[in-house]
PDB file of N, CA and C in Angstrom:
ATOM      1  N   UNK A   1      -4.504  25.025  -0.050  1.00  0.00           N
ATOM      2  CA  UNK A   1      -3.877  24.046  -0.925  1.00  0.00           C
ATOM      3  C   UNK A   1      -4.611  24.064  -2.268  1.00  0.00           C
ATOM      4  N   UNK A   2      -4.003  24.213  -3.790  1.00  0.00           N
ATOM      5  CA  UNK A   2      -4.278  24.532  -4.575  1.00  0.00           C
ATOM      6  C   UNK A   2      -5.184  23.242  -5.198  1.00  0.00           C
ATOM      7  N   UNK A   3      -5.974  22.588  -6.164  1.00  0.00           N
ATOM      8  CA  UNK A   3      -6.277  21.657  -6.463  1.00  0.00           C
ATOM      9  C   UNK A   3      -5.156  20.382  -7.215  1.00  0.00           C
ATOM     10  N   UNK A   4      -4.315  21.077  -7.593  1.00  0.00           N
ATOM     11  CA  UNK A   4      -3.270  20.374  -8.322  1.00  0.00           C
ATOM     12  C   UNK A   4      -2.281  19.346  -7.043  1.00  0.00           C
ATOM     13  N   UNK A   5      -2.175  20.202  -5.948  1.00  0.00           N
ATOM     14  CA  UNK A   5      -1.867  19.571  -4.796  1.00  0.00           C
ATOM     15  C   UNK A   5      -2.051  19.052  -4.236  1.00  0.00           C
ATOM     16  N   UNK A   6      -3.546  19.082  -4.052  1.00  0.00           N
ATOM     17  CA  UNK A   6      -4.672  18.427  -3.239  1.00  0.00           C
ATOM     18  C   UNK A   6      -4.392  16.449  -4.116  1.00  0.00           C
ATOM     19  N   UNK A   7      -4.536  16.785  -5.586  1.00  0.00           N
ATOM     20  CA  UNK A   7      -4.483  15.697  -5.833  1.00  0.00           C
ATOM     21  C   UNK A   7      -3.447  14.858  -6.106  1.00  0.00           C
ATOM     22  N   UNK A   8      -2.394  15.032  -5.874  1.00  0.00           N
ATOM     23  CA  UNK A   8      -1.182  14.922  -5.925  1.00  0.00           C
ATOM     24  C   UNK A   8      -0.803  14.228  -4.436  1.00  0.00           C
ATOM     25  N   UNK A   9      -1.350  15.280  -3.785  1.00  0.00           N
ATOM     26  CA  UNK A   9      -1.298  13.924  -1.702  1.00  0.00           C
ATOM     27  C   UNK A   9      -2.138  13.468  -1.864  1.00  0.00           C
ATOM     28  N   UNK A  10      -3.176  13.309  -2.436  1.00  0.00           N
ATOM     29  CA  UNK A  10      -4.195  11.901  -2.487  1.00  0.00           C
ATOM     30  C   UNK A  10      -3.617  10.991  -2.897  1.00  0.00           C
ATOM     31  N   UNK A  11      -3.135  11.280  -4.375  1.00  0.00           N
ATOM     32  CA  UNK A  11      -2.502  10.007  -4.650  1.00  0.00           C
ATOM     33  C   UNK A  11      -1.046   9.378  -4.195  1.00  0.00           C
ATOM     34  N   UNK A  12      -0.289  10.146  -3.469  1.00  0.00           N
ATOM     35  CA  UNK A  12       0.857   8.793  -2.692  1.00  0.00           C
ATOM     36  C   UNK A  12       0.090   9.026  -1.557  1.00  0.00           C
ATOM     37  N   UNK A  13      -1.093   9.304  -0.908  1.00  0.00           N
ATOM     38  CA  UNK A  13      -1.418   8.579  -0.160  1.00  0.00           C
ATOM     39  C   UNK A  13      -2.250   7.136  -0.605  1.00  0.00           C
ATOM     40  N   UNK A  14      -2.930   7.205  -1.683  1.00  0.00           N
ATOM     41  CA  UNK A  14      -3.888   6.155  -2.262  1.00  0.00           C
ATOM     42  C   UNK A  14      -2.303   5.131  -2.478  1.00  0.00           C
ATOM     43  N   UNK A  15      -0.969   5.337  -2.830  1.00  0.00           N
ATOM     44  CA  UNK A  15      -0.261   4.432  -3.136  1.00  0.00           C
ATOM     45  C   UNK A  15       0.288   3.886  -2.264  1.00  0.00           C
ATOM     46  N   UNK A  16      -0.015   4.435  -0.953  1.00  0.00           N
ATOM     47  CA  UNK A  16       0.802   3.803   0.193  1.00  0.00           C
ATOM     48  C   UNK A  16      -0.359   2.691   1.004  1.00  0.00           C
ATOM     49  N   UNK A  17      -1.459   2.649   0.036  1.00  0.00           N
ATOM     50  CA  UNK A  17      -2.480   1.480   0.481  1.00  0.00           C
ATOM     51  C   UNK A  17      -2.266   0.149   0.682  1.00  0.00           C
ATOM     52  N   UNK A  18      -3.367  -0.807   0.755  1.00  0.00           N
ATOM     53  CA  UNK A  18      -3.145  -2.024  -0.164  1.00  0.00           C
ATOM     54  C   UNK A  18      -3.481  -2.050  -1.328  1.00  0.00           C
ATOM     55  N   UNK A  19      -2.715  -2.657  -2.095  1.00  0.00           N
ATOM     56  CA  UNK A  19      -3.266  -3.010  -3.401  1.00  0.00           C
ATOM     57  C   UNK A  19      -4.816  -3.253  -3.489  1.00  0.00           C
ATOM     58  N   UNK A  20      -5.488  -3.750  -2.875  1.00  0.00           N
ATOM     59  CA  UNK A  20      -6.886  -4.254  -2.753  1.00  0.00           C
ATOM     60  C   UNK A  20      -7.866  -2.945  -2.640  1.00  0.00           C
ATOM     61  N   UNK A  21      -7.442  -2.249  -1.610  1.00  0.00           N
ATOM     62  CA  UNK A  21      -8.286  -0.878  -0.945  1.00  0.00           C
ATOM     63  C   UNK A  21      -7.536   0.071  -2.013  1.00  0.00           C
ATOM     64  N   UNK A  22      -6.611   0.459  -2.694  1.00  0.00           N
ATOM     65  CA  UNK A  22      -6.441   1.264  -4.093  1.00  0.00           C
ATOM     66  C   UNK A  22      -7.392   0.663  -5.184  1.00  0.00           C
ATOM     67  N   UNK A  23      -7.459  -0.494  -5.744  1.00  0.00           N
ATOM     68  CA  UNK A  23      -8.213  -1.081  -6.669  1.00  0.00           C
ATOM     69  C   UNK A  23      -9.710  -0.322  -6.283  1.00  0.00           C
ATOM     70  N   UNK A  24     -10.607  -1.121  -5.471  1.00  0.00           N
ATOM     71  CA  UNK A  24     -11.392  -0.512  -4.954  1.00  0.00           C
ATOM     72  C   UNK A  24     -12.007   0.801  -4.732  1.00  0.00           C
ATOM     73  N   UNK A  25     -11.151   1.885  -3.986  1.00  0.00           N
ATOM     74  CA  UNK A  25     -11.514   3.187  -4.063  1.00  0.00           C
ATOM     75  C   UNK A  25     -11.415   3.401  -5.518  1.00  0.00           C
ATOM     76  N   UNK A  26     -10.130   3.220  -6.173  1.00  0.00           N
ATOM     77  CA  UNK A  26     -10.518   3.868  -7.466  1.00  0.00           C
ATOM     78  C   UNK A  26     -11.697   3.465  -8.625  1.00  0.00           C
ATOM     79  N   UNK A  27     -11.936   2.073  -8.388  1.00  0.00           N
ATOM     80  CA  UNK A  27     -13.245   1.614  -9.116  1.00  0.00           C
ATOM     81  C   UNK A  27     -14.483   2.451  -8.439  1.00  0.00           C
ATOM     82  N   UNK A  28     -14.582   2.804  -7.352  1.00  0.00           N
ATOM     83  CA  UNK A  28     -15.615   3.469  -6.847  1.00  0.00           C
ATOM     84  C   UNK A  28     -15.793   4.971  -7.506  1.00  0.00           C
ATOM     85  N   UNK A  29     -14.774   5.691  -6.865  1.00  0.00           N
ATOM     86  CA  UNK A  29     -14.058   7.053  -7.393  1.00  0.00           C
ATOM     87  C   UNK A  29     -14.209   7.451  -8.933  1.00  0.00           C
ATOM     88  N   UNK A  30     -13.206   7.053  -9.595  1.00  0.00           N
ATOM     89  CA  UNK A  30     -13.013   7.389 -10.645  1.00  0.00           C
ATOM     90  C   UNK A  30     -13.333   6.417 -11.501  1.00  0.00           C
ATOM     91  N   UNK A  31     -13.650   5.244 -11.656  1.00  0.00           N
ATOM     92  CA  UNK A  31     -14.341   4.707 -12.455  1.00  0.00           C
ATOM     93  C   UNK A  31     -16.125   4.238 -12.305  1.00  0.00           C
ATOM     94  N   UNK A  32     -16.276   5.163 -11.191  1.00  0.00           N
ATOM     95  CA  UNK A  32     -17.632   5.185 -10.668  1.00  0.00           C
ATOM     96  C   UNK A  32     -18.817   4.278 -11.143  1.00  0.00           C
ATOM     97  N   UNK A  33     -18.094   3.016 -10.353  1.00  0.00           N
ATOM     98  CA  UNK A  33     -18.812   1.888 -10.587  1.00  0.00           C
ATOM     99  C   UNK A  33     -19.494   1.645  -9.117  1.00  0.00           C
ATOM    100  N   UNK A  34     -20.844   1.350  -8.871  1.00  0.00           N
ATOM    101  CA  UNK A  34     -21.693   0.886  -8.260  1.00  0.00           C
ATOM    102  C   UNK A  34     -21.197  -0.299  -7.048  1.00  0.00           C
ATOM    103  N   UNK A  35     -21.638  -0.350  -5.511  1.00  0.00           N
ATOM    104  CA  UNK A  35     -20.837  -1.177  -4.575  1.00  0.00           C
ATOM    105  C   UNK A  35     -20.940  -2.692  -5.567  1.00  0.00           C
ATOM    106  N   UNK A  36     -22.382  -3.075  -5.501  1.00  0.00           N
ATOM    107  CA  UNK A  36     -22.682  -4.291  -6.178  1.00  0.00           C
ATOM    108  C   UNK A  36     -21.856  -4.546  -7.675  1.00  0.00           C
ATOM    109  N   UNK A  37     -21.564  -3.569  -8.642  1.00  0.00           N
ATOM    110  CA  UNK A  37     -20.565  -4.010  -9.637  1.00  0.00           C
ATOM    111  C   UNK A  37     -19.040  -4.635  -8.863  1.00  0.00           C
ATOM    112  N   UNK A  38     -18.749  -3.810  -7.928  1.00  0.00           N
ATOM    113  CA  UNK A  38     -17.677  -3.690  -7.694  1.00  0.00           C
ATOM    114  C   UNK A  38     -17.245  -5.391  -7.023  1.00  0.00           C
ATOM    115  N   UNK A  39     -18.140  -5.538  -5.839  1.00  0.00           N
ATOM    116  CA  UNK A  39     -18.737  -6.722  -5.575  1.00  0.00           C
ATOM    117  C   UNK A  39     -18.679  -7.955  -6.352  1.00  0.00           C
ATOM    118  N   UNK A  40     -19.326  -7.545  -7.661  1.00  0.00           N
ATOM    119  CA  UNK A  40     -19.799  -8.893  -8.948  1.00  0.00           C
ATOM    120  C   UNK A  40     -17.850  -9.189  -9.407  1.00  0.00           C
ATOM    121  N   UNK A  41     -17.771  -8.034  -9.901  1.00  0.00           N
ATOM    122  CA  UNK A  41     -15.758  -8.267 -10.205  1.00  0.00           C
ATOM    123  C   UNK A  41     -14.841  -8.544  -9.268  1.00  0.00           C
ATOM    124  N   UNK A  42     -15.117  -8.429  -7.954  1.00  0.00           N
ATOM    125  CA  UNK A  42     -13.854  -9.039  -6.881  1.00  0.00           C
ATOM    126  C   UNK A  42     -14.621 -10.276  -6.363  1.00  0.00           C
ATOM    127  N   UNK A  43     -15.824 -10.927  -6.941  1.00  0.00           N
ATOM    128  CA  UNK A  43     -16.590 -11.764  -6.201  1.00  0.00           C
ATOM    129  C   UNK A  43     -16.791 -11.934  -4.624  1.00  0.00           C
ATOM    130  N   UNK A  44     -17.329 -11.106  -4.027  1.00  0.00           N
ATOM    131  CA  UNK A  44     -17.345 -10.492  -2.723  1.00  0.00           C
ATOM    132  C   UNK A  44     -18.307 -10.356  -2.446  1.00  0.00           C
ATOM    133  N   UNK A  45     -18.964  -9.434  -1.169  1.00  0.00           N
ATOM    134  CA  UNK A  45     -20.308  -8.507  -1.081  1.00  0.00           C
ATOM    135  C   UNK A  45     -20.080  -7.266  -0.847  1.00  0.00           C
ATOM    136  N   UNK A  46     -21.077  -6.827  -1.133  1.00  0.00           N
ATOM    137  CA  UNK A  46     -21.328  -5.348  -0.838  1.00  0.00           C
ATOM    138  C   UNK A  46     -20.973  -5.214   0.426  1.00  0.00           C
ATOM    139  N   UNK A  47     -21.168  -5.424   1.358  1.00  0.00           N
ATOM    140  CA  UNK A  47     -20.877  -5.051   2.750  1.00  0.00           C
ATOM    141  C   UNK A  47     -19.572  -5.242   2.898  1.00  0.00           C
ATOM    142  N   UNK A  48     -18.707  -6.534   1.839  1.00  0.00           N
ATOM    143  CA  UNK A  48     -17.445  -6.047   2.714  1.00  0.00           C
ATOM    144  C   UNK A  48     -16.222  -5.042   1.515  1.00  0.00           C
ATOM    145  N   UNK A  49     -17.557  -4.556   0.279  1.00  0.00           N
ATOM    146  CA  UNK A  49     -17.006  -3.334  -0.338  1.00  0.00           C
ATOM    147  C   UNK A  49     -17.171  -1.940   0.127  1.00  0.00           C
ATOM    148  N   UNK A  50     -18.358  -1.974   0.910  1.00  0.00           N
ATOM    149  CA  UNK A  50     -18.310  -0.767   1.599  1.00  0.00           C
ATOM    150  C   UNK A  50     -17.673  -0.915   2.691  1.00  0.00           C
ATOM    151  N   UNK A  51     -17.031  -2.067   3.899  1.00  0.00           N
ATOM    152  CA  UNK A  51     -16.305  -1.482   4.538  1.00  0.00           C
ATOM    153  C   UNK A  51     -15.225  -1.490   4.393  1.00  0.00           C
ATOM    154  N   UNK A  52     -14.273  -2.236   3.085  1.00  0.00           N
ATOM    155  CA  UNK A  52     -13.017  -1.868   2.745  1.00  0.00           C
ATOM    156  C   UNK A  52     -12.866  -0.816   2.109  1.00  0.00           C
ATOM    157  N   UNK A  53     -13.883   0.317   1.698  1.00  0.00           N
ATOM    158  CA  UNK A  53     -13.910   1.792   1.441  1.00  0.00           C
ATOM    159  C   UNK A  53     -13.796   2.555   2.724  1.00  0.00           C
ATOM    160  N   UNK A  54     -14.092   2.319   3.261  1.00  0.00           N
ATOM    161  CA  UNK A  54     -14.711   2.830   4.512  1.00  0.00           C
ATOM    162  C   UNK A  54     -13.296   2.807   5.559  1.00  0.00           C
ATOM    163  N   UNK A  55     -12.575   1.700   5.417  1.00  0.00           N
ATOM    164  CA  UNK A  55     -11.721   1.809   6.096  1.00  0.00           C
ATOM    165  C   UNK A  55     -10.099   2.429   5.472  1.00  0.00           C
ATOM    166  N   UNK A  56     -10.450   2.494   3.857  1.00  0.00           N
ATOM    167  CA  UNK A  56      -9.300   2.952   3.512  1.00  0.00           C
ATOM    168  C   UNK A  56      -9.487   4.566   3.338  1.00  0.00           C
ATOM    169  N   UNK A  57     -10.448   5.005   3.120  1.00  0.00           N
ATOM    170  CA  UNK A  57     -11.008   6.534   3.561  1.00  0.00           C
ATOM    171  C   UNK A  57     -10.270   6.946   4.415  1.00  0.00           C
ATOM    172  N   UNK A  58     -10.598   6.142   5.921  1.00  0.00           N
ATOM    173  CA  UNK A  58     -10.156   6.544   6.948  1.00  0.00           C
ATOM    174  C   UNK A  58      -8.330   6.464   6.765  1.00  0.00           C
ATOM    175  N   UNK A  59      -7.881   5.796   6.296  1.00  0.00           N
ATOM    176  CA  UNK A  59      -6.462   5.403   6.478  1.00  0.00           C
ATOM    177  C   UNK A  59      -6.104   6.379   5.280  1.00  0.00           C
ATOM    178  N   UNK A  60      -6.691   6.827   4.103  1.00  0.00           N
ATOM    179  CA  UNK A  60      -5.740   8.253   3.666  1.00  0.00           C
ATOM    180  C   UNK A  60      -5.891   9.467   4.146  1.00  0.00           C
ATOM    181  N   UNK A  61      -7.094   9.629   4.808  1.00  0.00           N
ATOM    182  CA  UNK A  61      -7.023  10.808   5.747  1.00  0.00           C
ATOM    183  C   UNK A  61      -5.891  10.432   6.725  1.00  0.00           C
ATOM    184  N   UNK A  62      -6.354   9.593   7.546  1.00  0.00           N
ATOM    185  CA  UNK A  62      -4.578   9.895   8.747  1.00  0.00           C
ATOM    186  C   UNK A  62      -3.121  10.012   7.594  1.00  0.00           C
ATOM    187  N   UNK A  63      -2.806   9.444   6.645  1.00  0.00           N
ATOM    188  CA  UNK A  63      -1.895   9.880   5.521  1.00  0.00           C
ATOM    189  C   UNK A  63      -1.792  10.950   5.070  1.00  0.00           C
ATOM    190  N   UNK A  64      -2.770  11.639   4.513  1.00  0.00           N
ATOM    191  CA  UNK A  64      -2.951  13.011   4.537  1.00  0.00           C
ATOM    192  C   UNK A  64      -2.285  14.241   5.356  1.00  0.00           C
ATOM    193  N   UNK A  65      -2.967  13.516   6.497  1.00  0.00           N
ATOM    194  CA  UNK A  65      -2.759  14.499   7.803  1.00  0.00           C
ATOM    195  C   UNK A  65      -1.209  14.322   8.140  1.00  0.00           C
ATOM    196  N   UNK A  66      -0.408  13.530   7.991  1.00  0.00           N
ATOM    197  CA  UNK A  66       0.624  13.286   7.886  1.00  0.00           C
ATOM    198  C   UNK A  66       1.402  13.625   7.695  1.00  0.00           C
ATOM    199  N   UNK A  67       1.028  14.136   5.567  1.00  0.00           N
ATOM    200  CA  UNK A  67       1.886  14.974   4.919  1.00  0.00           C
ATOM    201  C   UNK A  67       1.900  16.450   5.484  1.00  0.00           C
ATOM    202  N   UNK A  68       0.855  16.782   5.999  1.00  0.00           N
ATOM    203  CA  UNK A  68       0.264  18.077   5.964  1.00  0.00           C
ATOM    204  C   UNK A  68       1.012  18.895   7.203  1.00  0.00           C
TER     205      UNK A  68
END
């Protein structure tokens, strides 16, 4: 799978998220902000920013695997 593709099923898989776990990964990802920033702006904790990463990881891989 070429890279252009690759990112292309990431993202309708990232869109078939929640709104919450898209926000998130992509503040992590691509705006590569820190758990604790991420944390300070959704007023939250770290622990439950790393496991709403953690669990939406898991949920675009089975999406992934899906398309594939």
């Amino acid at each position: 799978m070429e890279a252009t593709e690759s990112v292309t099923v990431y993202r309708q898989a990232l869109k078939r998220l929640p709104y919450n776990w898209q926000k998130i990964l992509v503040m992590r990802g691509e705006d590569e902000m820190s758990y604790t920033e991420i944390a300070q702006i959704l007023g939250t904790t770290e622990s439950s920013v790393r496991g709403t990463i953690s669990k939406a990881k898991k949920k675009i891989l089975e999406l992934i695997k899906q398309e594939l």
